[in-house]
PDB file of N, CA and C in Angstrom:
ATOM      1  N   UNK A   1       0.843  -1.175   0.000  1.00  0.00           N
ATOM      2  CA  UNK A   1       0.000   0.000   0.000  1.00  0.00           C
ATOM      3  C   UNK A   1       0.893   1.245   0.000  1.00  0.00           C
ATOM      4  N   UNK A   2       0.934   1.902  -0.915  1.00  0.00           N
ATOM      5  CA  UNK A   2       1.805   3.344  -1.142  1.00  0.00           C
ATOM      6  C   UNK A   2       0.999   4.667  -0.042  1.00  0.00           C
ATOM      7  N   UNK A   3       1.919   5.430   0.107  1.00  0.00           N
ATOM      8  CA  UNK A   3       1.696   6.574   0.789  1.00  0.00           C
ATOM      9  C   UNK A   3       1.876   7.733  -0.047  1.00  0.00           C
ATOM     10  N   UNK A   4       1.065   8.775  -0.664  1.00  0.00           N
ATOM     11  CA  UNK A   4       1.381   9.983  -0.984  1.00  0.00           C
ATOM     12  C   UNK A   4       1.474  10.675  -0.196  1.00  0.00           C
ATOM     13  N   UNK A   5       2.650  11.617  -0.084  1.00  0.00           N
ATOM     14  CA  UNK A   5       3.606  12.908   1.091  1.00  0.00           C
ATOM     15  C   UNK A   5       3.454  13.885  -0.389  1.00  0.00           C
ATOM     16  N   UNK A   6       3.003  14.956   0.615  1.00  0.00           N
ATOM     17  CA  UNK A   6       3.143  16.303  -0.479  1.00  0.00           C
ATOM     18  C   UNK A   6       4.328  17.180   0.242  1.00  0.00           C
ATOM     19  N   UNK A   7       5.034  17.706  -0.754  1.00  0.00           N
ATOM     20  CA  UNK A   7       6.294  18.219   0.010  1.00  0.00           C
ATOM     21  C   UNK A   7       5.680  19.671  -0.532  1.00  0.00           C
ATOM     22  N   UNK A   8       6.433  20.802  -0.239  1.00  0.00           N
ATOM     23  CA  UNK A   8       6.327  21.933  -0.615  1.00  0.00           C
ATOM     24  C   UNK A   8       7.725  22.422  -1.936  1.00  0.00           C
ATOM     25  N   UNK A   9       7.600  23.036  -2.604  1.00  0.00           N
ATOM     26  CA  UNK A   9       8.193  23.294  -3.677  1.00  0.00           C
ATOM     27  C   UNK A   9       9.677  23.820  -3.081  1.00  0.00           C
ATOM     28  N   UNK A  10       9.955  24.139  -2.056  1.00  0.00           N
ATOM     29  CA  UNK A  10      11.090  24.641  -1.533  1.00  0.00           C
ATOM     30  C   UNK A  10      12.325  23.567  -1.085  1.00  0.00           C
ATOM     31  N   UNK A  11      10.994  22.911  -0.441  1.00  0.00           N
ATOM     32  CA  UNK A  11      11.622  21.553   0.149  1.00  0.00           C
ATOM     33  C   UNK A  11      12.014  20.429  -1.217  1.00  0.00           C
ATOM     34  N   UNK A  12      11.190  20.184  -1.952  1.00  0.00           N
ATOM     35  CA  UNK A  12      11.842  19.872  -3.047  1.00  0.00           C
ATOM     36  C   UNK A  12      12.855  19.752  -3.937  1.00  0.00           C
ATOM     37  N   UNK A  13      13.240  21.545  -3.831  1.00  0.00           N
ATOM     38  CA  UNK A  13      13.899  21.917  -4.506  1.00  0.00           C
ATOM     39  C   UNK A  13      15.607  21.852  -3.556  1.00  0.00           C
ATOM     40  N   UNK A  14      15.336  21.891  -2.559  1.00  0.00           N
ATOM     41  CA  UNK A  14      16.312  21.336  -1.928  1.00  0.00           C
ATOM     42  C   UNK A  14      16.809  19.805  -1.760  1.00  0.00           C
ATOM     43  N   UNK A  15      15.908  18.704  -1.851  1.00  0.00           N
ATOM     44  CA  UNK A  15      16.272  17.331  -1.686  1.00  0.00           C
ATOM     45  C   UNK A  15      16.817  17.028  -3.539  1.00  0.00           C
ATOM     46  N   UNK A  16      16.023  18.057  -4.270  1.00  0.00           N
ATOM     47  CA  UNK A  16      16.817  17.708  -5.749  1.00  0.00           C
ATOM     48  C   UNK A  16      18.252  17.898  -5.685  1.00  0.00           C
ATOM     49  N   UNK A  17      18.424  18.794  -5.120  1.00  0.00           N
ATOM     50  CA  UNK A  17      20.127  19.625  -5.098  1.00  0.00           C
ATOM     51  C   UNK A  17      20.689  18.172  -4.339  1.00  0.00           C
ATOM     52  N   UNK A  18      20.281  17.451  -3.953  1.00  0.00           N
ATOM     53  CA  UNK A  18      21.022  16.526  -2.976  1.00  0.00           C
ATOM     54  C   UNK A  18      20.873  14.803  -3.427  1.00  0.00           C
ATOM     55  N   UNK A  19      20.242  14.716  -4.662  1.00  0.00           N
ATOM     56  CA  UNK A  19      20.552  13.538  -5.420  1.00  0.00           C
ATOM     57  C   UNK A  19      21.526  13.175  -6.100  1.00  0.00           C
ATOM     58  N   UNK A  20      21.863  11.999  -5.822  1.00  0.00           N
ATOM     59  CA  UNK A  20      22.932  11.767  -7.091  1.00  0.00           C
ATOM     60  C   UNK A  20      22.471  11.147  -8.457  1.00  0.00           C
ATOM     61  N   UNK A  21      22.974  10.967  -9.350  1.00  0.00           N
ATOM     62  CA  UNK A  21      22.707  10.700 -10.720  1.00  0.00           C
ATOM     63  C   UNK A  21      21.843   9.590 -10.698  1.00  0.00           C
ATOM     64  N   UNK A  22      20.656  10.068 -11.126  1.00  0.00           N
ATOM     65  CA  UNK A  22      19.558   8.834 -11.556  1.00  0.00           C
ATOM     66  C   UNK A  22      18.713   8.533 -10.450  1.00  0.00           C
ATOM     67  N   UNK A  23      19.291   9.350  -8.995  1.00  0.00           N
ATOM     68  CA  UNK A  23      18.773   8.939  -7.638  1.00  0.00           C
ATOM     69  C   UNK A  23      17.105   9.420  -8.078  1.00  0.00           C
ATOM     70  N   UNK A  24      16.341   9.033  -7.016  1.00  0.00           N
ATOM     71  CA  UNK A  24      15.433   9.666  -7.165  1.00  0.00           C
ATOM     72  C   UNK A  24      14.757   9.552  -5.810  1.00  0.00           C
ATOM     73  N   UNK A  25      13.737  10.813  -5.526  1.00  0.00           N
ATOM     74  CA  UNK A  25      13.104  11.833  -4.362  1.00  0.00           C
ATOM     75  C   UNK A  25      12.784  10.573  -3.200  1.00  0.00           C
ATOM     76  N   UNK A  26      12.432   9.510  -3.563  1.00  0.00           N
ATOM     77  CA  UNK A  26      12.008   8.006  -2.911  1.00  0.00           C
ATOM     78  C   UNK A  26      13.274   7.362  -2.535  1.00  0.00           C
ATOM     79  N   UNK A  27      14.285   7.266  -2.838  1.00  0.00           N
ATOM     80  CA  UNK A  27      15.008   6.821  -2.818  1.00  0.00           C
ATOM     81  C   UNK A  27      15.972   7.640  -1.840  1.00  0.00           C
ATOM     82  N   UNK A  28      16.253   8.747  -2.151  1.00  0.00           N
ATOM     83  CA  UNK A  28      16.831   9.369  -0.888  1.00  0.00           C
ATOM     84  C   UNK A  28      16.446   9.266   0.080  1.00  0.00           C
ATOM     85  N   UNK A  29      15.121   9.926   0.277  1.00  0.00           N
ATOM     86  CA  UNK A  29      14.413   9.688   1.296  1.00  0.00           C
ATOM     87  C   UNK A  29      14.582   8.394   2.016  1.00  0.00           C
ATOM     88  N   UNK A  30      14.781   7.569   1.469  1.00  0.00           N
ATOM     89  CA  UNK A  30      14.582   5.528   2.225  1.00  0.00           C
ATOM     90  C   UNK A  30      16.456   5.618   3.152  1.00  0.00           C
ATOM     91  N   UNK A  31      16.800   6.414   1.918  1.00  0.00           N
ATOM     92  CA  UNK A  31      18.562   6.427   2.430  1.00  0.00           C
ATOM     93  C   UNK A  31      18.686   7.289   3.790  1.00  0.00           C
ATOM     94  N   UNK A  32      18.217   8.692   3.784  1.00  0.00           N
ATOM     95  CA  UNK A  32      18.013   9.318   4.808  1.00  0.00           C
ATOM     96  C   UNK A  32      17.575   9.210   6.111  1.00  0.00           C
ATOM     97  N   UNK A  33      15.909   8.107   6.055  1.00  0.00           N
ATOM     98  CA  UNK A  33      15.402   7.739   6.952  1.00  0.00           C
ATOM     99  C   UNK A  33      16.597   6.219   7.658  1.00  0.00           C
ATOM    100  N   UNK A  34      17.029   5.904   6.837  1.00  0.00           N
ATOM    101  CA  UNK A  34      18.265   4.689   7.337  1.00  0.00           C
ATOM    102  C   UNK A  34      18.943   4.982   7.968  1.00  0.00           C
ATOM    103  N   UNK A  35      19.781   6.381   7.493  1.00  0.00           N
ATOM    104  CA  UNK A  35      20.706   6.804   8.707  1.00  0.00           C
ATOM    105  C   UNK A  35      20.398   7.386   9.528  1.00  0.00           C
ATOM    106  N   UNK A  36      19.526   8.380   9.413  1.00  0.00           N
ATOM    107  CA  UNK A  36      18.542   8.064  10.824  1.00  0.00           C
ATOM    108  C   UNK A  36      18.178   7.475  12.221  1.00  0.00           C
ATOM    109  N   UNK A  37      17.500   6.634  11.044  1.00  0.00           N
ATOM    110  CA  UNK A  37      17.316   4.768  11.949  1.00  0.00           C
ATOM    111  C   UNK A  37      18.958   5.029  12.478  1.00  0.00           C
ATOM    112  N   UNK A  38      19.888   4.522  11.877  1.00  0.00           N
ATOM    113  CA  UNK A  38      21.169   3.625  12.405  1.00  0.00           C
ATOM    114  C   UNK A  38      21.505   4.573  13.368  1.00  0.00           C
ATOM    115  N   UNK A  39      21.455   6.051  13.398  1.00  0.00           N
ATOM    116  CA  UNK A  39      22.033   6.915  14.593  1.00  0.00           C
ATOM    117  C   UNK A  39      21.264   7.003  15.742  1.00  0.00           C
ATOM    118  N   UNK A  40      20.195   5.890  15.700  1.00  0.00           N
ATOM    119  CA  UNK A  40      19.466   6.015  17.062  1.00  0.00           C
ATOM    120  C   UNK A  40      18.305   7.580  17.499  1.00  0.00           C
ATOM    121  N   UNK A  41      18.330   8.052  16.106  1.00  0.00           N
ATOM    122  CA  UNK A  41      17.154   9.531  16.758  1.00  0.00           C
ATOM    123  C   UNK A  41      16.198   9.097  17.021  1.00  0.00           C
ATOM    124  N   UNK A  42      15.484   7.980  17.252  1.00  0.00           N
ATOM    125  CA  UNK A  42      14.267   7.766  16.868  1.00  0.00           C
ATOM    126  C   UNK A  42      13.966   6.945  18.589  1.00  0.00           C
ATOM    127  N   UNK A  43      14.946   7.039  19.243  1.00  0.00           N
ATOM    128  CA  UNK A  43      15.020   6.245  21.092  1.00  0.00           C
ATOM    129  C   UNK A  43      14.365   7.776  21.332  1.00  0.00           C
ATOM    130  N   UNK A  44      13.562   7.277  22.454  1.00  0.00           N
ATOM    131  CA  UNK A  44      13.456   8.616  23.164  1.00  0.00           C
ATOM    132  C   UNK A  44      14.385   8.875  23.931  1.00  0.00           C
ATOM    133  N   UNK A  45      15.128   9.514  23.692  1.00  0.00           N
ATOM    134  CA  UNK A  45      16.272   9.987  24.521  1.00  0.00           C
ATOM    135  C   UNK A  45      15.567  11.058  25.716  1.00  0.00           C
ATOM    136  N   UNK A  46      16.046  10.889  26.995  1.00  0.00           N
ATOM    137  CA  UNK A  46      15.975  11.034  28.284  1.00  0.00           C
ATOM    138  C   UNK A  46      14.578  11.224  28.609  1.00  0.00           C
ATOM    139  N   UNK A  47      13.745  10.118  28.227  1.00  0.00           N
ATOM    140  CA  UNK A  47      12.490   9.377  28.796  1.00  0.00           C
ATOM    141  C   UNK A  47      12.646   8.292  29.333  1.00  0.00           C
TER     142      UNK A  47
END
């Protein structure tokens, strides 16, 4: 089951500046949310 996210044209235009060749807006995003994940932001830290 897919999710549509509406980004705003700014924000966009910033995650374009930050693809690499052929990458695409889904795909960063999956990469981003990974490292993420792996750095632990997602513990509630000091709860």
């Amino acid at each position: 089951m897919a999710t549509t996210i509406e980004l705003n044209d700014d924000l966009t235009e910033r995650i374009e500046g930050h693809l690499e060749e052929d990458e695409t807006v889904e795909e960063f995003l999956q990469e981003l949310l990974s490292i993420y994940e792996q750095e632990g932001r997602f513990l509630h830290e000091g709860v």
